[in-house]
N, C-alpha and C. Protein backbone atom coordinates (compact mmCIF):
# COMPACT_ATOMS: atom_id res chain seq x y z
N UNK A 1 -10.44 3.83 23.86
CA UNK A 1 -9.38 2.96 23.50
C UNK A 1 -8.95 3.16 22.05
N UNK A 2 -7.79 2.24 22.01
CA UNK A 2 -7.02 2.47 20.21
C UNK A 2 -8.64 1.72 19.47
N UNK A 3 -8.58 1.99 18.29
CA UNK A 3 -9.37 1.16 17.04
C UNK A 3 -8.71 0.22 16.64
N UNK A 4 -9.38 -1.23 16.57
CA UNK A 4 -8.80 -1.93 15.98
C UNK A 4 -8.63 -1.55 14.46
N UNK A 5 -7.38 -2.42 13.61
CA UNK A 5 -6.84 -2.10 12.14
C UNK A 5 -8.01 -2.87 11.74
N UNK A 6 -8.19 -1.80 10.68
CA UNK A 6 -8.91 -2.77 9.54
C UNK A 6 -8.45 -3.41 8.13
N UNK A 7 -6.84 -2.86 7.93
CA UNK A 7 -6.59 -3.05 6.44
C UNK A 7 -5.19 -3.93 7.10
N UNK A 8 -5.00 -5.16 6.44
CA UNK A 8 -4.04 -6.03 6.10
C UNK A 8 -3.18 -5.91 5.27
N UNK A 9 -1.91 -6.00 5.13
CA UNK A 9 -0.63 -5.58 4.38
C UNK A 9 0.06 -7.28 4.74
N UNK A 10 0.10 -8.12 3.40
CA UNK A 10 0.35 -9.34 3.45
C UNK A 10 2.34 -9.06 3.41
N UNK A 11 2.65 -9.89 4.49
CA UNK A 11 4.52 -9.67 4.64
C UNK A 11 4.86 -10.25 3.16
N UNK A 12 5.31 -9.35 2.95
CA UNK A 12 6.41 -9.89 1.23
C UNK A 12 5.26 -10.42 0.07
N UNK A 13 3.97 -10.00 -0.11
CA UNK A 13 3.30 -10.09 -0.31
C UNK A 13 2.01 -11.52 -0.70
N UNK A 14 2.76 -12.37 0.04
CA UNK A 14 2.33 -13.53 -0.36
C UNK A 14 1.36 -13.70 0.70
N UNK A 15 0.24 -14.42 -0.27
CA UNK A 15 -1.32 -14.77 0.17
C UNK A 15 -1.78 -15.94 -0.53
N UNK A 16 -2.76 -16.47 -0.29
CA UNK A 16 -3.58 -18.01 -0.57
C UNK A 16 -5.04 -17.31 -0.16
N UNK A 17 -6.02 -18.26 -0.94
CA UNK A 17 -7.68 -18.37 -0.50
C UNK A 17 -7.48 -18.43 0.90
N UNK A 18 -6.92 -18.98 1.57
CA UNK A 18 -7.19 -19.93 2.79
C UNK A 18 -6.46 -18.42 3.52
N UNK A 19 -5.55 -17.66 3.60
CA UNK A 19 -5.02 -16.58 4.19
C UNK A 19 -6.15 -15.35 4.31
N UNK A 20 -6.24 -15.82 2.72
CA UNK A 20 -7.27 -14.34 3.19
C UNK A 20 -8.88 -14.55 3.48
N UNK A 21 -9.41 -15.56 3.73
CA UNK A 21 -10.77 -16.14 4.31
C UNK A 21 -10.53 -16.11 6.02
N UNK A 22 -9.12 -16.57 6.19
CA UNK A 22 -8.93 -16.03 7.70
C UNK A 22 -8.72 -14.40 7.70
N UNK A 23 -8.08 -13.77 7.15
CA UNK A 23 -8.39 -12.14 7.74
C UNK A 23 -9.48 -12.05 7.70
N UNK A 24 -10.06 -12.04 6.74
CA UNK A 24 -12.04 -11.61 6.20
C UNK A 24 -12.56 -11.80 7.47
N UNK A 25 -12.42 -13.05 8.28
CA UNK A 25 -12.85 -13.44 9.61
C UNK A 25 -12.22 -12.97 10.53
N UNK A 26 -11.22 -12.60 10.59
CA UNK A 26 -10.86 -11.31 11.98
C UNK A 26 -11.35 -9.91 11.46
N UNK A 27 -12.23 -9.78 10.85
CA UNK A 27 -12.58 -8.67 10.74
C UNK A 27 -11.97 -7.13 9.80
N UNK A 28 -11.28 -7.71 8.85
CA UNK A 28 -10.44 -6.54 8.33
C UNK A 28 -10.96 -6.85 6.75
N UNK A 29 -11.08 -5.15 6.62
CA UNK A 29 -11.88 -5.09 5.37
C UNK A 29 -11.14 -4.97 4.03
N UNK A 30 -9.90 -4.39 3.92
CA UNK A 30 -8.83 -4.44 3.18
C UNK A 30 -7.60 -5.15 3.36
N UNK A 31 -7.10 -6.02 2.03
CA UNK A 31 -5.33 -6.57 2.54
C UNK A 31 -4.65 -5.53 1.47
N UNK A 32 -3.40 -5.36 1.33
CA UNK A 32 -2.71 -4.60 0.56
C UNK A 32 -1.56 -6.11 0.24
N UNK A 33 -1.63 -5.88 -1.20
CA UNK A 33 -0.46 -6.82 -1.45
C UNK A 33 0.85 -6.07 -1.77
N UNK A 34 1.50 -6.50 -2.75
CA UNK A 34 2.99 -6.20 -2.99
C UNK A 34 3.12 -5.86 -4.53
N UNK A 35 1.99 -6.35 -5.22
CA UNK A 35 1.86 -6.01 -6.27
C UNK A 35 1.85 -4.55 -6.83
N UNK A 36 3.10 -4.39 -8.02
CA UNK A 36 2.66 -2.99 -8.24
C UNK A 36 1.87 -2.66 -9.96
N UNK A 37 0.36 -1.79 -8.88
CA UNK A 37 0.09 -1.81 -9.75
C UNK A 37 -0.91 -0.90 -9.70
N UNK A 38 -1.97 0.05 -10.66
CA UNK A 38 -3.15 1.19 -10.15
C UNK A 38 -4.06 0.17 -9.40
N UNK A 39 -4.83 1.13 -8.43
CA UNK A 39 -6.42 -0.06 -7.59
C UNK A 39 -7.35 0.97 -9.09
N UNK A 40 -8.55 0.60 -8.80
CA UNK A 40 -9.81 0.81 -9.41
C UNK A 40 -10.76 0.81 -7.94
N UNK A 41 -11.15 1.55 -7.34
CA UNK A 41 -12.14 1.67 -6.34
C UNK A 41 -13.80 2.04 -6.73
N UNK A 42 -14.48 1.21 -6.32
CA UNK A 42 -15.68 1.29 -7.17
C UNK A 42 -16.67 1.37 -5.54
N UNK A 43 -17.95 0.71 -5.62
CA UNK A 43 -18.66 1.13 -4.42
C UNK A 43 -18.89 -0.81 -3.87
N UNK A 44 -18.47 -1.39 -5.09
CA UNK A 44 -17.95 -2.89 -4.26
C UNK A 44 -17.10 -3.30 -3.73
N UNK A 45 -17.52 -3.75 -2.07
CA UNK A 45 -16.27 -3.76 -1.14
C UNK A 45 -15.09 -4.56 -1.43
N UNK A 46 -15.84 -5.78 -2.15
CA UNK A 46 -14.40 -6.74 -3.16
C UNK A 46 -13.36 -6.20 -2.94
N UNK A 47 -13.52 -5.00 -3.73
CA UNK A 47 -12.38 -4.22 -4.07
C UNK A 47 -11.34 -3.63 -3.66
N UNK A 48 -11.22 -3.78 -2.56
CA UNK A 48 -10.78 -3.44 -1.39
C UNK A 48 -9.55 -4.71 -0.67
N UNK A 49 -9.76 -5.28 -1.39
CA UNK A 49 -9.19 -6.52 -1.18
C UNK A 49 -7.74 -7.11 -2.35
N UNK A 50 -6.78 -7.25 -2.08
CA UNK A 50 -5.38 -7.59 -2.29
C UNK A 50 -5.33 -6.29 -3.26
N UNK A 51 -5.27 -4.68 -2.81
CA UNK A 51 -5.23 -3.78 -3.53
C UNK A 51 -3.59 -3.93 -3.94
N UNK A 52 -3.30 -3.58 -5.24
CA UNK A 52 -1.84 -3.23 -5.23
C UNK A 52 -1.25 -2.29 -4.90
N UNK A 53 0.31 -2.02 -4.82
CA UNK A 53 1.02 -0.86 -4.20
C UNK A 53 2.69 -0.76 -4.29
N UNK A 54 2.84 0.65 -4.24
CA UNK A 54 4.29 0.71 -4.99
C UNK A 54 5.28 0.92 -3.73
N UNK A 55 6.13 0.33 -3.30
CA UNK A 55 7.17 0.63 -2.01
C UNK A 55 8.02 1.41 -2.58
N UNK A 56 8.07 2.43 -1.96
CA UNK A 56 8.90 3.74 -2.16
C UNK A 56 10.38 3.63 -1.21
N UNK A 57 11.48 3.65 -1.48
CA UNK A 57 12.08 3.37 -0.98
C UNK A 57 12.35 5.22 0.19
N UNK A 58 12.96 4.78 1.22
CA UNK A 58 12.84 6.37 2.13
C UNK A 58 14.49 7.27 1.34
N UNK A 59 13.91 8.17 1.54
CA UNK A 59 15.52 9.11 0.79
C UNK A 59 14.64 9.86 -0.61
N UNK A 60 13.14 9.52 -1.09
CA UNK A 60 13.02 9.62 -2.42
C UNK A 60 11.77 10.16 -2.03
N UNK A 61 11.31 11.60 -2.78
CA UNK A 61 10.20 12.17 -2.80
C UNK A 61 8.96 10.90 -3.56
N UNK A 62 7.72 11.47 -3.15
CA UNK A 62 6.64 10.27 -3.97
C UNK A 62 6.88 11.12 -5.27
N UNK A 63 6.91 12.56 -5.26
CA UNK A 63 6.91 13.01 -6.79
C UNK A 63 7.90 12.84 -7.55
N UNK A 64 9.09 12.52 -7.08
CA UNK A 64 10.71 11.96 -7.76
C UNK A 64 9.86 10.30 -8.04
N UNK A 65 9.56 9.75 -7.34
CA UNK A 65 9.11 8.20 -7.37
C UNK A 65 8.27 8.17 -8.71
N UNK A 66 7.53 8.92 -8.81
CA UNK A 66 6.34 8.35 -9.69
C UNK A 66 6.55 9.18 -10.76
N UNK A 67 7.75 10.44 -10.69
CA UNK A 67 8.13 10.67 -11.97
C UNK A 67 9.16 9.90 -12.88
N UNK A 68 10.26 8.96 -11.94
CA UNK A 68 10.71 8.07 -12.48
C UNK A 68 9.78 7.53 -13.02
N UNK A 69 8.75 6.77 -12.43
CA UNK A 69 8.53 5.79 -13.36
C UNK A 69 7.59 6.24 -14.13
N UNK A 70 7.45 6.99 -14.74
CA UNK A 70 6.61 7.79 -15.71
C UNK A 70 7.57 7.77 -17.17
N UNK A 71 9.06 8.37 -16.69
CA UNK A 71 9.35 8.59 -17.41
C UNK A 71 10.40 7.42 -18.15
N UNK A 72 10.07 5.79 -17.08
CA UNK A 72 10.35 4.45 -17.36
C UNK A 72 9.26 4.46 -18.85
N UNK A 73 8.24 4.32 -18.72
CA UNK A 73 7.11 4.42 -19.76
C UNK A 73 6.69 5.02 -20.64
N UNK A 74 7.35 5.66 -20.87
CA UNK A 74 7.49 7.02 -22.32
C UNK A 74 9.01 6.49 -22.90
């Protein structure tokens, strides 16, 4: 059979304690929020949890994407 998902992607990125104590309990080990921003992955599963992330819009290479904003920051 399919595998169940294990990683959560909160809609429009909004979450509460109480949202994510219910995923934790269906079983999913990561949420992804909306936040943009670097993760830090370490060997604590915490971490894994409301990781941030950049929405790329479609039409735009990731290397056009993240060279814009590189060159937002210089």
């Amino acid at each position: 059979g399919v595998p169940a998902p294990t990683c959560y992607t909160y809609p429009f990125g909004a979450y509460t304690a109480e949202t994510e104590n219910l995923i934790r309990s269906m079983g999913f080990v990561c949420t992804l929020s909306c936040e943009k921003r670097i993760n830090t992955l370490t060997r604590d599963p915490e971490c894994l949890y409301r990781l941030g992330r950049f929405n790329r819009p479609s039409g735009i290479s990731t290397e056009k994407f993240f060279g814009n904003m590189l060159k937002d920051l210089t």
